[in-house]
PDB file of N, CA and C in Angstrom:
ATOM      1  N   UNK A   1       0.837  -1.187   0.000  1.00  0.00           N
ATOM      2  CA  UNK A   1       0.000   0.000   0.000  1.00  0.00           C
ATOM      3  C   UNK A   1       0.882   1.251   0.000  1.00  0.00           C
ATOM      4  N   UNK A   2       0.268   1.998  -0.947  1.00  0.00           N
ATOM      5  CA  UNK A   2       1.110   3.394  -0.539  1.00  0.00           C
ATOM      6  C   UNK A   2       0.320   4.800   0.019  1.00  0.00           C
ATOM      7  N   UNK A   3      -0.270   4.052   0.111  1.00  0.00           N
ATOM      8  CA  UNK A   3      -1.053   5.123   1.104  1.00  0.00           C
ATOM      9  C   UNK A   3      -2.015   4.993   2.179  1.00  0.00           C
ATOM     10  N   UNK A   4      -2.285   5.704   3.430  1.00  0.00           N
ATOM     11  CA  UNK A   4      -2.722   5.049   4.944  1.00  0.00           C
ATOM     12  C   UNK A   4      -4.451   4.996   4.419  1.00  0.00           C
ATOM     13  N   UNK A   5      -5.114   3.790   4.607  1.00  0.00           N
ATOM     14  CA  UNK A   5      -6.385   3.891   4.265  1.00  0.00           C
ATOM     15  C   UNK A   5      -7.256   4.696   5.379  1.00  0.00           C
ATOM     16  N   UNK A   6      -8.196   5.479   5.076  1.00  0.00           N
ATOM     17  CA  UNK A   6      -9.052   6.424   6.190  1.00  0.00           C
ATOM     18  C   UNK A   6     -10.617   5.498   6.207  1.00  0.00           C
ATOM     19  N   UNK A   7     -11.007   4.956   4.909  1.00  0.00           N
ATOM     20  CA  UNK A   7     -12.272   4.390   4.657  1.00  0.00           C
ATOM     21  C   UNK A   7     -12.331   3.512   3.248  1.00  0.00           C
ATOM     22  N   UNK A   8     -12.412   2.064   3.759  1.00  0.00           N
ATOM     23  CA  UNK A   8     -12.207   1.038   2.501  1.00  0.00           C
ATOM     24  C   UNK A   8     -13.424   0.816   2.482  1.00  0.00           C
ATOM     25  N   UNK A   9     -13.653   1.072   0.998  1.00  0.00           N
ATOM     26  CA  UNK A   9     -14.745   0.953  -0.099  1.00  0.00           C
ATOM     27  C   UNK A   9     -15.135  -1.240  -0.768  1.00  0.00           C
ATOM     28  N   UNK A  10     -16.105  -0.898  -1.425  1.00  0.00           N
ATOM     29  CA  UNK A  10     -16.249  -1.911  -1.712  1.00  0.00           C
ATOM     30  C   UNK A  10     -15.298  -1.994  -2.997  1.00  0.00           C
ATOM     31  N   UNK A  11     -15.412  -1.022  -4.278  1.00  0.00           N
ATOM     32  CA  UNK A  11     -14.902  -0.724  -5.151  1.00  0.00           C
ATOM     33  C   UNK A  11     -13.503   0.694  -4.841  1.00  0.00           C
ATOM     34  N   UNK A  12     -13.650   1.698  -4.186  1.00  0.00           N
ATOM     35  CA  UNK A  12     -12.354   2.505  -3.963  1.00  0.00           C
ATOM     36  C   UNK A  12     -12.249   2.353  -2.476  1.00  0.00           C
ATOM     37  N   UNK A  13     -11.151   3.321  -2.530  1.00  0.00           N
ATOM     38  CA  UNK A  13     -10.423   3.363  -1.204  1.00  0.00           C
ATOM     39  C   UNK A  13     -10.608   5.090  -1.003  1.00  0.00           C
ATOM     40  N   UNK A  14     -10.721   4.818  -0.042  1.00  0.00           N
ATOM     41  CA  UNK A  14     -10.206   6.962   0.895  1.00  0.00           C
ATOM     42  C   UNK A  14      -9.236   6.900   1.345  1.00  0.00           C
ATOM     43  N   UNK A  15      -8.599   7.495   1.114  1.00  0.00           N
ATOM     44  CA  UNK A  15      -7.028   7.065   1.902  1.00  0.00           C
ATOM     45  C   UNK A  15      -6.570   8.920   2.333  1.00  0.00           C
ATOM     46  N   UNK A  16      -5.595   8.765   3.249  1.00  0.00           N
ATOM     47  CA  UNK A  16      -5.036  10.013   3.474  1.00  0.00           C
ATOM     48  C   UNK A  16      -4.035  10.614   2.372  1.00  0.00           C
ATOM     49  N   UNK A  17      -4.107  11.647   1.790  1.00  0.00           N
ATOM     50  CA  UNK A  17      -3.271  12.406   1.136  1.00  0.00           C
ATOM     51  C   UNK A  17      -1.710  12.468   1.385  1.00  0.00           C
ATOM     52  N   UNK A  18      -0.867  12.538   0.781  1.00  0.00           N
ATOM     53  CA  UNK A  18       0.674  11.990   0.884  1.00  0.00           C
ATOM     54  C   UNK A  18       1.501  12.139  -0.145  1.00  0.00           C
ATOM     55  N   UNK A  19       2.822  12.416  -0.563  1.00  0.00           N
ATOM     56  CA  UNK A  19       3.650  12.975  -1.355  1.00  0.00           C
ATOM     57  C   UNK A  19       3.659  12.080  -2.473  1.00  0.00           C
ATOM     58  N   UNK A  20       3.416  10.916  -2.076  1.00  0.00           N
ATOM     59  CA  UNK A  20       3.404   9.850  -3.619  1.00  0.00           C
ATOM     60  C   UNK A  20       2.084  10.183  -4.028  1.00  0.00           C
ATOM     61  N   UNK A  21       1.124  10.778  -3.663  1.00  0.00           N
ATOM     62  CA  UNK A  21       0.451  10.768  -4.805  1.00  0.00           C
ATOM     63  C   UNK A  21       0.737  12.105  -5.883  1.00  0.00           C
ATOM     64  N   UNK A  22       1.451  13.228  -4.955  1.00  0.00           N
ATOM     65  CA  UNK A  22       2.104  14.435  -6.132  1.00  0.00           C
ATOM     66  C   UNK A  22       2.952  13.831  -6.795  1.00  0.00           C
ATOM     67  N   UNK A  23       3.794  12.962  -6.167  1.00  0.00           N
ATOM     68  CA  UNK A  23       4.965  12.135  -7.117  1.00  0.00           C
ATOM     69  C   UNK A  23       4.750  11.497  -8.027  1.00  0.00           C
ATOM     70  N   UNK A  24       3.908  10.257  -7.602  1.00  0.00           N
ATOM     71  CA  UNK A  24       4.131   9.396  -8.440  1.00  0.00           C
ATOM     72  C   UNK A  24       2.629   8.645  -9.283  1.00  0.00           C
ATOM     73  N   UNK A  25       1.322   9.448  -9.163  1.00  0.00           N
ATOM     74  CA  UNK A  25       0.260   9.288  -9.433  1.00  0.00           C
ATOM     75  C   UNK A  25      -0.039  10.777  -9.755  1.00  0.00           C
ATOM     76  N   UNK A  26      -0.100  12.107 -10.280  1.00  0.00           N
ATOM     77  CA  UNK A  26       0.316  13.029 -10.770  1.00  0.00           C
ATOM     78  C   UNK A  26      -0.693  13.800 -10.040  1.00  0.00           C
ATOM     79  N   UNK A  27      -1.467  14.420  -8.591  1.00  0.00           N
ATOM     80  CA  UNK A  27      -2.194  14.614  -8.045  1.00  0.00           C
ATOM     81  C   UNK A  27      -1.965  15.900  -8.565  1.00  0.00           C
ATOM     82  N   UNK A  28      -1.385  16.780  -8.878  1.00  0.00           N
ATOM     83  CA  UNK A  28      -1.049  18.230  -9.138  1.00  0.00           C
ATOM     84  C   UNK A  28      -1.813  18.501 -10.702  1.00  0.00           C
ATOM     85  N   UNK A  29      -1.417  17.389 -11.662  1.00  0.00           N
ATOM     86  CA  UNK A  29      -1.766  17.467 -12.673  1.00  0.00           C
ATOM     87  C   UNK A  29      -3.243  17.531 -13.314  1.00  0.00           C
ATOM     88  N   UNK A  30      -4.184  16.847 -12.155  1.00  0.00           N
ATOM     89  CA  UNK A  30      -5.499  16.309 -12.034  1.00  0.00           C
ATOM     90  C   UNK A  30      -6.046  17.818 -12.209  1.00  0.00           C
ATOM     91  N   UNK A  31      -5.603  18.428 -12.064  1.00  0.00           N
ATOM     92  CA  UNK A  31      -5.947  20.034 -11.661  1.00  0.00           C
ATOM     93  C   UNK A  31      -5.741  21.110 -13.346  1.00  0.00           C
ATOM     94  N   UNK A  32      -5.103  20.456 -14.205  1.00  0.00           N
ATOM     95  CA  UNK A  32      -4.804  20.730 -15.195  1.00  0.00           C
ATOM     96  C   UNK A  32      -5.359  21.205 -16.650  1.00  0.00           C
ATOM     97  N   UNK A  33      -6.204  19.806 -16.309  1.00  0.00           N
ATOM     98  CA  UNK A  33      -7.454  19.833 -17.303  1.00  0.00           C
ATOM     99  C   UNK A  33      -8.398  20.319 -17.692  1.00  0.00           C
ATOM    100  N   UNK A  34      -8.169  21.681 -18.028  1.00  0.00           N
ATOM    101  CA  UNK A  34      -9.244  22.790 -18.487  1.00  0.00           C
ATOM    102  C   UNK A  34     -10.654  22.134 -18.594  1.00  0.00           C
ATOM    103  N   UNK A  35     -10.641  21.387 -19.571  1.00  0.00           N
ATOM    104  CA  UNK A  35     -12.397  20.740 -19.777  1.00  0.00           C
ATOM    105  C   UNK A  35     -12.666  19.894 -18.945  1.00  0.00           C
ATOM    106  N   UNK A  36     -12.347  19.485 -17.944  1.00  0.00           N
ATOM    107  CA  UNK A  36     -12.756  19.022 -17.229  1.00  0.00           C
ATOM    108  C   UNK A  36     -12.891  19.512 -15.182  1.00  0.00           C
ATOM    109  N   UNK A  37     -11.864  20.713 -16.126  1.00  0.00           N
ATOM    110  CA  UNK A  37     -11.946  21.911 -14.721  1.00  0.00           C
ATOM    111  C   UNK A  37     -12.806  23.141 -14.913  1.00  0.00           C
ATOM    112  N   UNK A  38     -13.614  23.418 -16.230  1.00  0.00           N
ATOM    113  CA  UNK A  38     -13.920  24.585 -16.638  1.00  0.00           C
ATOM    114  C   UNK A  38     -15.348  24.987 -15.323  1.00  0.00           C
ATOM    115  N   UNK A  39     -16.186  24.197 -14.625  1.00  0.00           N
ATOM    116  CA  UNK A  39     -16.664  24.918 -13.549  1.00  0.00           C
ATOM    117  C   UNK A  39     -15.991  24.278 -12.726  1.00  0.00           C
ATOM    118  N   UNK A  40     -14.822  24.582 -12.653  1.00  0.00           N
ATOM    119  CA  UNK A  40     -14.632  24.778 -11.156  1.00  0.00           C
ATOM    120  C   UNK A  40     -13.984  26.237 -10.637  1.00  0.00           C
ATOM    121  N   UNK A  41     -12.931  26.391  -9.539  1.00  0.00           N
ATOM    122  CA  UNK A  41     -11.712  27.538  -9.297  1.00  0.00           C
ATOM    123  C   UNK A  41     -10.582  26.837  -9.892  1.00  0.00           C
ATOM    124  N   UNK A  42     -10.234  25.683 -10.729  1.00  0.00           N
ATOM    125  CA  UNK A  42      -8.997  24.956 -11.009  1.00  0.00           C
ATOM    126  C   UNK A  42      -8.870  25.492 -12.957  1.00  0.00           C
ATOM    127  N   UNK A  43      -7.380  25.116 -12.744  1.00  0.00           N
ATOM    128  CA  UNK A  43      -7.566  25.214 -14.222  1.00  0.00           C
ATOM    129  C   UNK A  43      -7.505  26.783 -14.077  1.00  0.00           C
ATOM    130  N   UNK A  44      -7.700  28.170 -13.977  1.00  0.00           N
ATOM    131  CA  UNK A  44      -7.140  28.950 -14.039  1.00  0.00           C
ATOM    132  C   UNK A  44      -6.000  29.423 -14.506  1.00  0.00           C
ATOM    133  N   UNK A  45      -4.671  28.716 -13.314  1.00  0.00           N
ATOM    134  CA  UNK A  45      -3.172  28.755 -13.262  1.00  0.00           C
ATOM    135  C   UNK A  45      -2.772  27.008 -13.129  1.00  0.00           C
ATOM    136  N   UNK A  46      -1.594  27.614 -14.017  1.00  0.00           N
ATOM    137  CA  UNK A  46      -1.259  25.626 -13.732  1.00  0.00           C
ATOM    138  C   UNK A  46      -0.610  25.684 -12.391  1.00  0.00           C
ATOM    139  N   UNK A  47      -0.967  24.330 -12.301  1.00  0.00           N
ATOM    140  CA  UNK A  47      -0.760  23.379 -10.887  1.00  0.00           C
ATOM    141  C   UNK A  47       0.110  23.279 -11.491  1.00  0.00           C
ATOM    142  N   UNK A  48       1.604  23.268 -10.284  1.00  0.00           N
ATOM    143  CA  UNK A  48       2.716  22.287  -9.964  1.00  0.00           C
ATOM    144  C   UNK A  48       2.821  21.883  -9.317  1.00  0.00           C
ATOM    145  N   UNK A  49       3.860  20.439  -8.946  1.00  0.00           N
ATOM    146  CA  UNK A  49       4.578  19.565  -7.787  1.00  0.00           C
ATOM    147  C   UNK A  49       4.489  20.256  -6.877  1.00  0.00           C
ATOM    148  N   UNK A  50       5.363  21.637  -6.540  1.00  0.00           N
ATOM    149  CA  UNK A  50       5.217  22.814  -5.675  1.00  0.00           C
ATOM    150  C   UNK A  50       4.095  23.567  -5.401  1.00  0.00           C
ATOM    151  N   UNK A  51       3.253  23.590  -5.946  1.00  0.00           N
ATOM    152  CA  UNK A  51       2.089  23.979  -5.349  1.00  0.00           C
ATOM    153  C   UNK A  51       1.363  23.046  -4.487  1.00  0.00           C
ATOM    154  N   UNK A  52       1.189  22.296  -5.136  1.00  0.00           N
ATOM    155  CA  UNK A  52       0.392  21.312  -5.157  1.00  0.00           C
ATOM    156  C   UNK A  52       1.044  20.465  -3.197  1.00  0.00           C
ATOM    157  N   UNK A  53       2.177  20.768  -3.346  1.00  0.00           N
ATOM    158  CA  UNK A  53       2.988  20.235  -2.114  1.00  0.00           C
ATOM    159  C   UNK A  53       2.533  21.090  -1.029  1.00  0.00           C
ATOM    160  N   UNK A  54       2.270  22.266  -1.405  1.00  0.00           N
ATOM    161  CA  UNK A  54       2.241  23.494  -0.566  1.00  0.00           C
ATOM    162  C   UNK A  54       0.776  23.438  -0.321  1.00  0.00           C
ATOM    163  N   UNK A  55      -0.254  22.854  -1.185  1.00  0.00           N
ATOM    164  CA  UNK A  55      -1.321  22.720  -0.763  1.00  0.00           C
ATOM    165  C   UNK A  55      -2.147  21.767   0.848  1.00  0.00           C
ATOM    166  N   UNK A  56      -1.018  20.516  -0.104  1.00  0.00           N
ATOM    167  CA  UNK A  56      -1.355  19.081   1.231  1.00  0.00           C
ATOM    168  C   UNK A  56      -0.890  19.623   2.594  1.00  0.00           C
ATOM    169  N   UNK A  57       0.544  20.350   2.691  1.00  0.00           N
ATOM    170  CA  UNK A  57       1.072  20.776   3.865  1.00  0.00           C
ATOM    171  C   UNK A  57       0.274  21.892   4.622  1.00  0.00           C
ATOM    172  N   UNK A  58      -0.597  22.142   3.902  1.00  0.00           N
ATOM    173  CA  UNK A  58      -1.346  23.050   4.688  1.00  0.00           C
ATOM    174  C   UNK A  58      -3.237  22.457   4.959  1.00  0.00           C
ATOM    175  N   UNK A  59      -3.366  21.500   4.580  1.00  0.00           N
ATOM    176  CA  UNK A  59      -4.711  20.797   4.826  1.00  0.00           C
ATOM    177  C   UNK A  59      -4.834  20.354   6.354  1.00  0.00           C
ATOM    178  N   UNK A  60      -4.262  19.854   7.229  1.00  0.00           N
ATOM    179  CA  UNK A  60      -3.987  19.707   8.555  1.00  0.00           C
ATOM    180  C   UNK A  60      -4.372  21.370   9.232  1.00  0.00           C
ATOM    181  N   UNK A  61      -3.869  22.366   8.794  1.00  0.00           N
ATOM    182  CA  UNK A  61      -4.689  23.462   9.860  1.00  0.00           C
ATOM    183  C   UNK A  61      -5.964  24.122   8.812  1.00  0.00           C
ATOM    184  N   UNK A  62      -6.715  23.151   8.067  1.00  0.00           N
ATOM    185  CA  UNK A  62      -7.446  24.267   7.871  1.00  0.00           C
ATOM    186  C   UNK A  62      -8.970  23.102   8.201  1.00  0.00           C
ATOM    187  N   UNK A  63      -9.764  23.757   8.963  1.00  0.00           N
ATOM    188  CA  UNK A  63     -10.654  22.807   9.555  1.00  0.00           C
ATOM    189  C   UNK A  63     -11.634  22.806   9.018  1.00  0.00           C
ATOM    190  N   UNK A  64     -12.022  23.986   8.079  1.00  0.00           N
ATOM    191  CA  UNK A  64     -13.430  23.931   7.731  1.00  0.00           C
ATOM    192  C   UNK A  64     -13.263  22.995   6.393  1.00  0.00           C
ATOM    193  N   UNK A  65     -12.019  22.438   5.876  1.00  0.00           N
ATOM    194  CA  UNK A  65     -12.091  21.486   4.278  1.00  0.00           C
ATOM    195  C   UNK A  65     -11.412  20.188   5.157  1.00  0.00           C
ATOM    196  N   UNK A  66     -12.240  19.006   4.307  1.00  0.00           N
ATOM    197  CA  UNK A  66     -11.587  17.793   4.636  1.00  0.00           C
ATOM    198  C   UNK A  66     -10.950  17.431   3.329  1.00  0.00           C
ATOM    199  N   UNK A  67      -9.772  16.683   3.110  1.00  0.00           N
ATOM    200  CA  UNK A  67      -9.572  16.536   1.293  1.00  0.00           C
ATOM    201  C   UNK A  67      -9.190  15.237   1.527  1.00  0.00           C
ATOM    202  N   UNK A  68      -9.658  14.198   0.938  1.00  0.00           N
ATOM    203  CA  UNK A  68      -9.132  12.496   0.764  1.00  0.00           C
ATOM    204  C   UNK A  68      -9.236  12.065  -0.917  1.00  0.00           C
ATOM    205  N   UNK A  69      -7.908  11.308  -0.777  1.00  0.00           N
ATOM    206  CA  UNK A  69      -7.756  10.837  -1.914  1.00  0.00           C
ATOM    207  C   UNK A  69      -8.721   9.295  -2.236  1.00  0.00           C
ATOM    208  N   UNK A  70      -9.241   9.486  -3.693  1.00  0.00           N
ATOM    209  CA  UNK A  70      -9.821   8.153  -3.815  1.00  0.00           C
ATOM    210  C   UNK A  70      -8.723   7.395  -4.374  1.00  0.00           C
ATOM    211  N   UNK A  71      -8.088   6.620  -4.026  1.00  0.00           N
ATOM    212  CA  UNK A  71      -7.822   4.923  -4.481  1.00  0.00           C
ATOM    213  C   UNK A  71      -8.420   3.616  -4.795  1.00  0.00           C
ATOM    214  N   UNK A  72      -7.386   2.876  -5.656  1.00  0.00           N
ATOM    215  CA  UNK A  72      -8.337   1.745  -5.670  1.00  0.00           C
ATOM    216  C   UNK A  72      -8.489   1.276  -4.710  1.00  0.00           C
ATOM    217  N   UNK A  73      -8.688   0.063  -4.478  1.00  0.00           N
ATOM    218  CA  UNK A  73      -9.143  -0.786  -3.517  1.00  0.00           C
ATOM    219  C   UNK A  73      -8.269  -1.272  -2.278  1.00  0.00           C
ATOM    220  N   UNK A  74      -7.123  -1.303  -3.377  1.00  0.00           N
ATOM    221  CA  UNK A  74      -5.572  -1.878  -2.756  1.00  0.00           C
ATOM    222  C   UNK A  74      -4.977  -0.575  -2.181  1.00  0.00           C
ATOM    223  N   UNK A  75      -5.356   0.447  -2.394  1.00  0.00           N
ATOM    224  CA  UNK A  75      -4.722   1.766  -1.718  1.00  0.00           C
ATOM    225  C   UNK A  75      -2.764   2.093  -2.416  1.00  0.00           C
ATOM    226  N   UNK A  76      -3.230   1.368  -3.453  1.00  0.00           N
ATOM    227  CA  UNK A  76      -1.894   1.556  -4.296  1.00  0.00           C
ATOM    228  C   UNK A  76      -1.469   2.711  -5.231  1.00  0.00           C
ATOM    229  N   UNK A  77      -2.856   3.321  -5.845  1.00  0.00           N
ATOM    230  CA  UNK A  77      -2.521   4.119  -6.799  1.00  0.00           C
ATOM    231  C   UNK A  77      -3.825   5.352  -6.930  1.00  0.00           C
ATOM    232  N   UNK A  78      -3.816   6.538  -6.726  1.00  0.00           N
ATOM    233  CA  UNK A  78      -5.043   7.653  -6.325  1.00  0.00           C
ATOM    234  C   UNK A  78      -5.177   8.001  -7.898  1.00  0.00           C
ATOM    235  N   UNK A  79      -6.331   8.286  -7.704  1.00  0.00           N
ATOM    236  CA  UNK A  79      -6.917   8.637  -9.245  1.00  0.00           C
ATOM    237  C   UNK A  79      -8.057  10.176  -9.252  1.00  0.00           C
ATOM    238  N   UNK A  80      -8.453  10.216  -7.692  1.00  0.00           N
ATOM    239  CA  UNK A  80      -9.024  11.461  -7.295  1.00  0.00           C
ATOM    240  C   UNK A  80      -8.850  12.018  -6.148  1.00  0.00           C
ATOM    241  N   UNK A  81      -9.706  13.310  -5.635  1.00  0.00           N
ATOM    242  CA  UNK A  81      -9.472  13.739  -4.518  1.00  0.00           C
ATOM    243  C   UNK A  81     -11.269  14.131  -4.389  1.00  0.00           C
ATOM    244  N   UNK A  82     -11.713  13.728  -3.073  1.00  0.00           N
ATOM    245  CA  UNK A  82     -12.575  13.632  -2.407  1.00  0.00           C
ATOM    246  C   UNK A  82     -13.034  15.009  -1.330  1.00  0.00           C
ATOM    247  N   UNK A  83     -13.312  15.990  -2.101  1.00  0.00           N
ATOM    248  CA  UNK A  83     -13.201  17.402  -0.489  1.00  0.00           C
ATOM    249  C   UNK A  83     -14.647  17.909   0.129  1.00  0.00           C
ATOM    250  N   UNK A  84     -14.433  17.938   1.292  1.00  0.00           N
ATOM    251  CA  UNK A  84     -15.866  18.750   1.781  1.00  0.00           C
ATOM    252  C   UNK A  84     -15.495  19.518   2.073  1.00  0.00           C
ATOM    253  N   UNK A  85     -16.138  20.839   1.802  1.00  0.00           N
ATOM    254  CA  UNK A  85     -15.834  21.940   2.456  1.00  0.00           C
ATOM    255  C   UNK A  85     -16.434  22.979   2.408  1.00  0.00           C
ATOM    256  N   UNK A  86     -16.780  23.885   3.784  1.00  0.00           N
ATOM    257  CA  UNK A  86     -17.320  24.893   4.223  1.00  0.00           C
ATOM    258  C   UNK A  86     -17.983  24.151   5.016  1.00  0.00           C
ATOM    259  N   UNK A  87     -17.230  23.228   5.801  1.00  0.00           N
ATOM    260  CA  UNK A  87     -18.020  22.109   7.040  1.00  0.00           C
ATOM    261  C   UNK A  87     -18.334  22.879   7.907  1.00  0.00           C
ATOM    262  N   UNK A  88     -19.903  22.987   8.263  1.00  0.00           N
ATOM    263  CA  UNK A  88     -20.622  23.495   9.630  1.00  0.00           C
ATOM    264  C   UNK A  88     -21.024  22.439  10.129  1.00  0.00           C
ATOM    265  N   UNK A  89     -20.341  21.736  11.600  1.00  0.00           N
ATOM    266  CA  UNK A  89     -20.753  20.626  12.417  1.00  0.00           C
ATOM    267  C   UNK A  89     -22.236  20.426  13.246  1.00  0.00           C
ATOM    268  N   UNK A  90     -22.161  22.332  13.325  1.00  0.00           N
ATOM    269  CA  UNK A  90     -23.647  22.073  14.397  1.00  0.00           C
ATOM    270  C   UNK A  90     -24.639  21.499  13.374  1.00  0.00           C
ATOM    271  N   UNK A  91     -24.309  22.414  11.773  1.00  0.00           N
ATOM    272  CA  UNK A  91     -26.082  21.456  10.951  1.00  0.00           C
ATOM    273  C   UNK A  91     -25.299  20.426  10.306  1.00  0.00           C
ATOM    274  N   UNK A  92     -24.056  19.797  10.538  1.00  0.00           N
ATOM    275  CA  UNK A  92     -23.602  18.409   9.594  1.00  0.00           C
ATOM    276  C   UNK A  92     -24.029  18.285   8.256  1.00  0.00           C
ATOM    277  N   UNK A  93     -23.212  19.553   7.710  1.00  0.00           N
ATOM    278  CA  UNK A  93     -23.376  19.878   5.962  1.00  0.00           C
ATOM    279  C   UNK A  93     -22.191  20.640   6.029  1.00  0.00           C
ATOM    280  N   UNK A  94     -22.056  19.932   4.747  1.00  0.00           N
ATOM    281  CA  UNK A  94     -20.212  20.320   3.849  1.00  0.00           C
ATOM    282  C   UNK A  94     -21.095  20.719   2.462  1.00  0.00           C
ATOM    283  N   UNK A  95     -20.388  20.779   1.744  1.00  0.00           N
ATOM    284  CA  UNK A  95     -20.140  21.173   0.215  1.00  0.00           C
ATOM    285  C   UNK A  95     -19.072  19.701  -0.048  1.00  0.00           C
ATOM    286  N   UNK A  96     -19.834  19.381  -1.443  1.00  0.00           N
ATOM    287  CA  UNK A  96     -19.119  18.104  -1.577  1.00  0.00           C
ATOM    288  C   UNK A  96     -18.246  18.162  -3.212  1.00  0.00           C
ATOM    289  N   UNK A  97     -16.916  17.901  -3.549  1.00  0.00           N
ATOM    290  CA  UNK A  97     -16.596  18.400  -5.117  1.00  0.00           C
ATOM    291  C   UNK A  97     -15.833  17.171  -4.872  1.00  0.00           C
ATOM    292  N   UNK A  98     -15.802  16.559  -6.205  1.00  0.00           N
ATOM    293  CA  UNK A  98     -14.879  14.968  -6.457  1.00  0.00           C
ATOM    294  C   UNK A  98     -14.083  15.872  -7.532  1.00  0.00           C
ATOM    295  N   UNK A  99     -12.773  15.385  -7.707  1.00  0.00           N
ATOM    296  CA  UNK A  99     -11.897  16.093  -8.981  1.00  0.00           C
ATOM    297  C   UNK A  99     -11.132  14.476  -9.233  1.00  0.00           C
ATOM    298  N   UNK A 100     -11.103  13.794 -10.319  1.00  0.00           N
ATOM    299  CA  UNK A 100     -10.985  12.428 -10.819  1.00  0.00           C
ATOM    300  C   UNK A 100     -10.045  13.055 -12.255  1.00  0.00           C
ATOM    301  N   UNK A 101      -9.104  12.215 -12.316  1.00  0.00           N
ATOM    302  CA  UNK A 101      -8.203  11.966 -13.655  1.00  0.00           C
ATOM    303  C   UNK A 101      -8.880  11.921 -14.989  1.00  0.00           C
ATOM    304  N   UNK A 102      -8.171  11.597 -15.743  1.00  0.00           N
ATOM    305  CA  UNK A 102      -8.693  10.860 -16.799  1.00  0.00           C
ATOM    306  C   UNK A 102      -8.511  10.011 -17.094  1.00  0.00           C
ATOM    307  N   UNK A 103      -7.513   9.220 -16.114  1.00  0.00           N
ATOM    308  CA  UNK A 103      -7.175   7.722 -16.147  1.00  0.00           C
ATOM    309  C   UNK A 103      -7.791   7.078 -15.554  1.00  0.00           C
ATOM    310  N   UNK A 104      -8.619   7.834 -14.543  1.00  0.00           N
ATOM    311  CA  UNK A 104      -9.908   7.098 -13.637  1.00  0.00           C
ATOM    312  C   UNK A 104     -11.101   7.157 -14.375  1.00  0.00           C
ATOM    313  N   UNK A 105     -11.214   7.527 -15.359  1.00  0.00           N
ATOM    314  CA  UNK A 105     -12.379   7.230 -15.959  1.00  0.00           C
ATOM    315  C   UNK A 105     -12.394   5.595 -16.739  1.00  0.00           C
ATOM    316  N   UNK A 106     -11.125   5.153 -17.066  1.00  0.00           N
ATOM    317  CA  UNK A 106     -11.130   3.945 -17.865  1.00  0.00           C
ATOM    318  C   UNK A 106     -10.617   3.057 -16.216  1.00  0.00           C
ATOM    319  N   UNK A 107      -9.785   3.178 -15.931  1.00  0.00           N
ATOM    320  CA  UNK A 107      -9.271   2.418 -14.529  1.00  0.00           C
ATOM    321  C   UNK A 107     -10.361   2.130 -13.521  1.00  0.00           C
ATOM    322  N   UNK A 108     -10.930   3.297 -12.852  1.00  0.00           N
ATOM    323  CA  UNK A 108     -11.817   2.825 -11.610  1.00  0.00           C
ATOM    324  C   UNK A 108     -13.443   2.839 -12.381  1.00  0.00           C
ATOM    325  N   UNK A 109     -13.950   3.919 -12.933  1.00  0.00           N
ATOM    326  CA  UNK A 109     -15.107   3.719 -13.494  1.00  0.00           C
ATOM    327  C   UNK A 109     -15.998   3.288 -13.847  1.00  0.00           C
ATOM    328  N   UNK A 110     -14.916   2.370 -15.191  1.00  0.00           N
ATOM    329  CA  UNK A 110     -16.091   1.405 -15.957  1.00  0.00           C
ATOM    330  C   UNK A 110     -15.771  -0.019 -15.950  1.00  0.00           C
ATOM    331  N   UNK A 111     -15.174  -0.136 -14.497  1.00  0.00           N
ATOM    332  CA  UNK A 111     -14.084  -1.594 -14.541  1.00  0.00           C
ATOM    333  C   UNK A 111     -15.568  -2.645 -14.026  1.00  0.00           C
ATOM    334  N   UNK A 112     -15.543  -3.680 -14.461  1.00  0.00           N
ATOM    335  CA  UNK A 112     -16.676  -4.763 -13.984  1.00  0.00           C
ATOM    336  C   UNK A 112     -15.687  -6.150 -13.021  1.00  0.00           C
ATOM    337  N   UNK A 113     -16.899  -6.489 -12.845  1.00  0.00           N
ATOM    338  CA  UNK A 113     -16.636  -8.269 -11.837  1.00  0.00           C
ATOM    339  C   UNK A 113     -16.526  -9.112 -12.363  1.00  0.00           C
TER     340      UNK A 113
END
């Protein structure tokens, strides 16, 4: 596994966020994709390694966003990121945005049993 699981799925994994996935599963890049970022705030300015580093290192103090990576099953390889945010606990409502690859569309997606 390369990454600590938070919540195993039947089909993905939640796992905690971690430098192999800027490394070596391109988590910075996911952010890249104009047409597939065009409503969001992404896609603007390109994402780098360095940003993108500078982002995770700062998710630990910020309380009102939760951000988890989806993995497969095996917690080997992230293909999205999972965020709630503008969490108010007293009414237990977030804002919910999935941001997925384009390698997760053929990889986790449309994979069968």
């Amino acid at each position: 596994m390369n990454y600590e699981v938070f919540i195993e799925g039947e089909n993905i994994t939640l796992c905690i966020p971690n430098d192999y996935a800027i490394n070596n599963d391109g988590w910075a890049q996911w952010f890249n994709d104009i047409q597939s970022m065009q409503a969001t705030e992404h896609a603007v300015f390109p994402n780098y390694a360095l940003s993108q580093r500078e982002r995770l290192n700062n998710l630990a103090a910020d309380s009102s966003k939760i951000v988890l990576l989806i993995c497969d099953q095996q917690a080997e390889h992230a293909y999205g990121v999972l965020s709630l945010q503008n969490i108010d606990m007293r009414s237990r409502i977030a804002e919910v945005a999935i941001t997925m690859s384009k390698k997760a569309r053929t990889c986790l997606l449309y994979t069968s049993d």
